[in-house]
N, C-alpha and C. Protein backbone atom coordinates (compact mmCIF):
# COMPACT_ATOMS: atom_id res chain seq x y z
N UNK A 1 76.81 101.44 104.80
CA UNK A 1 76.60 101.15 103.40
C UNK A 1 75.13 100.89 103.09
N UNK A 2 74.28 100.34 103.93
CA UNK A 2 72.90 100.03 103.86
C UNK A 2 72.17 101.18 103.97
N UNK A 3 72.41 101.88 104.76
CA UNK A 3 71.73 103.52 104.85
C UNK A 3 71.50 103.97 103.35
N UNK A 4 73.08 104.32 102.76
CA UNK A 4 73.37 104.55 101.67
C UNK A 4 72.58 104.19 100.29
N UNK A 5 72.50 102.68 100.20
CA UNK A 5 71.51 102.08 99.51
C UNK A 5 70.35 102.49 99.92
N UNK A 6 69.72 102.89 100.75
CA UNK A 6 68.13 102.93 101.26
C UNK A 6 68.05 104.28 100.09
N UNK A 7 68.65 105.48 100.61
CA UNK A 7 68.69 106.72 100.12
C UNK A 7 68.94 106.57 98.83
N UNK A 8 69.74 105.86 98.35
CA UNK A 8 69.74 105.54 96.53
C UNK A 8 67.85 105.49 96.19
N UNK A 9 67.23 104.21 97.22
CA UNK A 9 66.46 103.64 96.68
C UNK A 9 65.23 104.76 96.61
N UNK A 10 65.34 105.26 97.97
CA UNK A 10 64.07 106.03 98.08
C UNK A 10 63.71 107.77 97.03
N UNK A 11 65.47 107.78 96.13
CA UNK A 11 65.47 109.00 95.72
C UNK A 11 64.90 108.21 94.31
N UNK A 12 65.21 107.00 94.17
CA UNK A 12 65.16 106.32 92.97
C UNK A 12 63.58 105.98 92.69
N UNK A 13 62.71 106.36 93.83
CA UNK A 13 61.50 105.54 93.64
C UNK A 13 60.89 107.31 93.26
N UNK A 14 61.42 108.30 93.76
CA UNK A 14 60.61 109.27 93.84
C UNK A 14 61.01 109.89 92.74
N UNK A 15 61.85 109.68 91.75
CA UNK A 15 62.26 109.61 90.27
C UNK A 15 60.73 109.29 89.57
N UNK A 16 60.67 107.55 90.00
CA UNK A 16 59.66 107.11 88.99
C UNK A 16 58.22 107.79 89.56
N UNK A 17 58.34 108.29 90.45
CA UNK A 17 56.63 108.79 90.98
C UNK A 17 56.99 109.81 89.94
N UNK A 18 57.82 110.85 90.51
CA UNK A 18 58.11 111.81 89.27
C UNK A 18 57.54 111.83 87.65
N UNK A 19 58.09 110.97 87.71
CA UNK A 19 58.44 110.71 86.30
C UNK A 19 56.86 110.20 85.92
N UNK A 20 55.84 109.48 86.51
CA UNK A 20 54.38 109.03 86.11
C UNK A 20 53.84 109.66 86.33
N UNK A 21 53.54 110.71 86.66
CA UNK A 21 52.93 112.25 87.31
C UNK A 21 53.27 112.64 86.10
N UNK A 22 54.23 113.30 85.73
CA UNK A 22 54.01 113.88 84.42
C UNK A 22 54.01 113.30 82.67
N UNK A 23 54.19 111.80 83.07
CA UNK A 23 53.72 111.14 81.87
C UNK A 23 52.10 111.28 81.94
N UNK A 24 51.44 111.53 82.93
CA UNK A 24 49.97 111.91 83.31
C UNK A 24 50.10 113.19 81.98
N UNK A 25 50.40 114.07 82.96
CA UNK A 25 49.95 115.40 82.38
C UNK A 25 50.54 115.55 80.79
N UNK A 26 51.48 114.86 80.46
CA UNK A 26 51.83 115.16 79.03
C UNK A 26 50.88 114.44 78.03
N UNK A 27 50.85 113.49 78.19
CA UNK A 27 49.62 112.81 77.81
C UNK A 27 48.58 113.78 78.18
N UNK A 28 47.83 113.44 79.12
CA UNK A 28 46.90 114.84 79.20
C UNK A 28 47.04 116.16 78.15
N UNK A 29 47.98 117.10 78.15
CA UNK A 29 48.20 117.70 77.21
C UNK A 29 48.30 117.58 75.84
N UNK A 30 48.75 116.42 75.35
CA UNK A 30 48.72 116.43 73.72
C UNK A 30 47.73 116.17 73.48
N UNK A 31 46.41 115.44 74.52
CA UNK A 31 45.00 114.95 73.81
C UNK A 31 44.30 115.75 73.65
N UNK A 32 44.64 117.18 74.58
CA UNK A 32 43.93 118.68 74.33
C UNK A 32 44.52 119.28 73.32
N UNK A 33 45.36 118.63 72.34
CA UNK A 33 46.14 119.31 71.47
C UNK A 33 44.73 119.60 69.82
N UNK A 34 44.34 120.42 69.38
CA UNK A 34 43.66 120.33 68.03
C UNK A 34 44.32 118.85 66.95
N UNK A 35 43.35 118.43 66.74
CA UNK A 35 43.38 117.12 65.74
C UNK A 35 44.95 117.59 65.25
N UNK A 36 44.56 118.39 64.16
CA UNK A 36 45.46 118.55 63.41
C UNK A 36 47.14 118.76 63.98
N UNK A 37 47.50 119.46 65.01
CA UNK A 37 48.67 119.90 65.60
C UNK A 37 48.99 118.46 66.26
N UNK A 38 48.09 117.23 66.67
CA UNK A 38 48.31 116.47 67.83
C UNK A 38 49.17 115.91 66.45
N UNK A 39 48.49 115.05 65.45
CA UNK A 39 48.74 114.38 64.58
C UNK A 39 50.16 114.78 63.96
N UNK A 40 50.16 115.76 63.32
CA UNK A 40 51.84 116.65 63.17
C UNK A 40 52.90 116.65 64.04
N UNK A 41 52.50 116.41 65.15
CA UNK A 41 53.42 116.39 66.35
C UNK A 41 53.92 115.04 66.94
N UNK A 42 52.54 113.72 66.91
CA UNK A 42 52.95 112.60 67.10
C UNK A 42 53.61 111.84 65.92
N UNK A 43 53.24 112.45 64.77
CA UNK A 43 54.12 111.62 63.47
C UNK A 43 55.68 112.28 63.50
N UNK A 44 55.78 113.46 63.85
CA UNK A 44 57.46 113.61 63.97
C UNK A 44 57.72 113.36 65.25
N UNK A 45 57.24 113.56 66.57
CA UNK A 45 58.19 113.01 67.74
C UNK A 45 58.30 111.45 67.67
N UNK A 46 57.36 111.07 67.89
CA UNK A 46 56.76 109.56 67.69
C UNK A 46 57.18 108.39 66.66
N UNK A 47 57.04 108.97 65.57
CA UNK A 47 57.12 108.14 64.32
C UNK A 47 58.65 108.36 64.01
N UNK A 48 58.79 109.48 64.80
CA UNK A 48 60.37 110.10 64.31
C UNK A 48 60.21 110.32 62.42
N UNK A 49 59.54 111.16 61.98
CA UNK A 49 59.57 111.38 60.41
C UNK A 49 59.65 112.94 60.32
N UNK A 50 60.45 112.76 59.04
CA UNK A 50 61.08 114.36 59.05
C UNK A 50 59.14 115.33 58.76
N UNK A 51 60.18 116.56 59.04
CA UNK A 51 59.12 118.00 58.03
C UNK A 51 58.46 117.50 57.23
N UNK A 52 59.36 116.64 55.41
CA UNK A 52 58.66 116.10 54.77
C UNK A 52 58.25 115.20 54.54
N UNK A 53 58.36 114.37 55.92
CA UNK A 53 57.92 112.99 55.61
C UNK A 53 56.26 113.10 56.15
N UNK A 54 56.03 114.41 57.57
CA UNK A 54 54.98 114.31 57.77
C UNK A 54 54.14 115.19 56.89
N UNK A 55 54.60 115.63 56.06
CA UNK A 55 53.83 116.34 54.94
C UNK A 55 53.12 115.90 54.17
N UNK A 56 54.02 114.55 53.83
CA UNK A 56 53.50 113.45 53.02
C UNK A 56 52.46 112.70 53.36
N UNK A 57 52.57 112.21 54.47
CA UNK A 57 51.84 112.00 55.50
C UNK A 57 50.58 112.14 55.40
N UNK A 58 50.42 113.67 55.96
CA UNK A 58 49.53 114.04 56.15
C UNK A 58 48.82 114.91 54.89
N UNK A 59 49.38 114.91 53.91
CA UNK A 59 49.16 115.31 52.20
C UNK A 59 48.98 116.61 52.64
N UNK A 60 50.01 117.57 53.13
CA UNK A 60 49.97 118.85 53.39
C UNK A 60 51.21 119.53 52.94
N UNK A 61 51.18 120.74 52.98
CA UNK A 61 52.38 121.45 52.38
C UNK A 61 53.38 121.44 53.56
N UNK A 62 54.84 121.27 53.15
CA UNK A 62 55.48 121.28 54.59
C UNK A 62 55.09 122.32 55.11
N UNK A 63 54.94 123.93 54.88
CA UNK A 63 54.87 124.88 55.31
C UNK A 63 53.37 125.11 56.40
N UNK A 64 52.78 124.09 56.54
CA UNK A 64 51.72 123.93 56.97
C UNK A 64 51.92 122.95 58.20
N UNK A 65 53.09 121.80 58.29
CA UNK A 65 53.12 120.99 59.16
C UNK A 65 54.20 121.91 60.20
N UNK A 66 55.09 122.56 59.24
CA UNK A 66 55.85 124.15 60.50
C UNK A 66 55.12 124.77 61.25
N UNK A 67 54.12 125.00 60.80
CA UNK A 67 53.08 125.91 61.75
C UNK A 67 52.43 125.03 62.61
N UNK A 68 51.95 123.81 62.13
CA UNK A 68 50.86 123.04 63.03
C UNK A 68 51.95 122.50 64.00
N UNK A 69 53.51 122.13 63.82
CA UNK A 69 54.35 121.83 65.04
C UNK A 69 54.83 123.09 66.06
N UNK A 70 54.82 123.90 65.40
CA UNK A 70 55.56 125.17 65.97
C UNK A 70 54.04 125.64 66.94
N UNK A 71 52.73 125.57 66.40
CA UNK A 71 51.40 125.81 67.22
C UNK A 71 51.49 124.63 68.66
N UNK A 72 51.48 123.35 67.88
CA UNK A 72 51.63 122.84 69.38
C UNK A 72 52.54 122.52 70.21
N UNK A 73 53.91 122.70 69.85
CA UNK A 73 54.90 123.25 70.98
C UNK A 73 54.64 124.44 71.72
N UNK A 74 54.58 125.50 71.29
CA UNK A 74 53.78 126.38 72.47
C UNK A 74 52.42 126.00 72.90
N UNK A 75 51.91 125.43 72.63
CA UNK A 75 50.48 125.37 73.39
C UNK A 75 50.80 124.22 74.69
N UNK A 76 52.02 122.94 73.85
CA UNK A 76 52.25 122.33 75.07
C UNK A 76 53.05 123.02 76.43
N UNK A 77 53.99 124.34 75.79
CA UNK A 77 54.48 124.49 77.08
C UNK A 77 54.29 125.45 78.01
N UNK A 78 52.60 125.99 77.02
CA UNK A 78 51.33 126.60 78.11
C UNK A 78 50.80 125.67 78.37
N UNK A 79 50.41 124.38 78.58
CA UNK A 79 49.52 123.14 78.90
C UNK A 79 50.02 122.66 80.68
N UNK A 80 51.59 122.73 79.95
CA UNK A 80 52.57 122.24 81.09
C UNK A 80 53.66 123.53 81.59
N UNK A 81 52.96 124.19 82.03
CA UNK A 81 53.69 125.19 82.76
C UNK A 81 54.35 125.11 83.88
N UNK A 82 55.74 125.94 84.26
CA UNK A 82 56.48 125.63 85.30
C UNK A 82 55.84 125.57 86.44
N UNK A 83 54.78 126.46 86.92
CA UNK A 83 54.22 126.39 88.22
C UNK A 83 53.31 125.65 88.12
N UNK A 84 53.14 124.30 87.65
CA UNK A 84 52.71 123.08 88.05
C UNK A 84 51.07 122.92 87.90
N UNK A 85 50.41 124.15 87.25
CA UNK A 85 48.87 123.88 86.43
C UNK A 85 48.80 123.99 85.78
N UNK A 86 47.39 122.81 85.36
CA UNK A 86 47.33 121.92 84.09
C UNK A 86 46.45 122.51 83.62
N UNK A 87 46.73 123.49 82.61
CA UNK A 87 45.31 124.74 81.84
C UNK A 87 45.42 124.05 80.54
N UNK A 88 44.32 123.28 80.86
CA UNK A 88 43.63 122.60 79.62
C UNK A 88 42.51 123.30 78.90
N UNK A 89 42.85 123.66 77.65
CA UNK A 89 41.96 124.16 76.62
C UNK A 89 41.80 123.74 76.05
N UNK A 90 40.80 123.75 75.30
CA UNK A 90 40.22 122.50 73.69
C UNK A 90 40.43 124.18 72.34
């Protein structure tokens, strides 16, 4: 039963290494994000506020905060690519 627990623990620790390794790089990535796309992106994931709330927000047309979210979702998931490099662009 103690074995058992060890192996819980040690899969459990390599979770949280996991898991701070890429709170690294995501962070990393949104700060390479353009002003404008970072801001659009942290007021709706973050703030949790709709399309038009960050429109308001940001005194933009919604049709403008679609593009600046829809720009930095792909740029984040060229930032953070599956094979594990961090192609940071400004």
């Amino acid at each position: 039963m103690a074995a058992g627990l060890e192996a819980a623990d040690r899969r459990a620790s390599a979770r949280a290494l996991d898991a701070r390794v890429l709170f690294s790089r995501v962070a990393d990535a949104i700060e390479a994000l353009p002003d404008g796309e970072r801001e659009a992106l942290l007021l709706f994931a973050w703030e949790e506020l709709s399309y038009q709330g960050v429109a308001e927000a940001l005194e933009l047309p919604i049709g403008t905060v679609r593009s600046r979210l829809n720009r930095a979702r792909a740029r984040l998931r060229e930032l953070l690519n599956t094979n594990g490099k961090n192609r940071v662009r400004s």
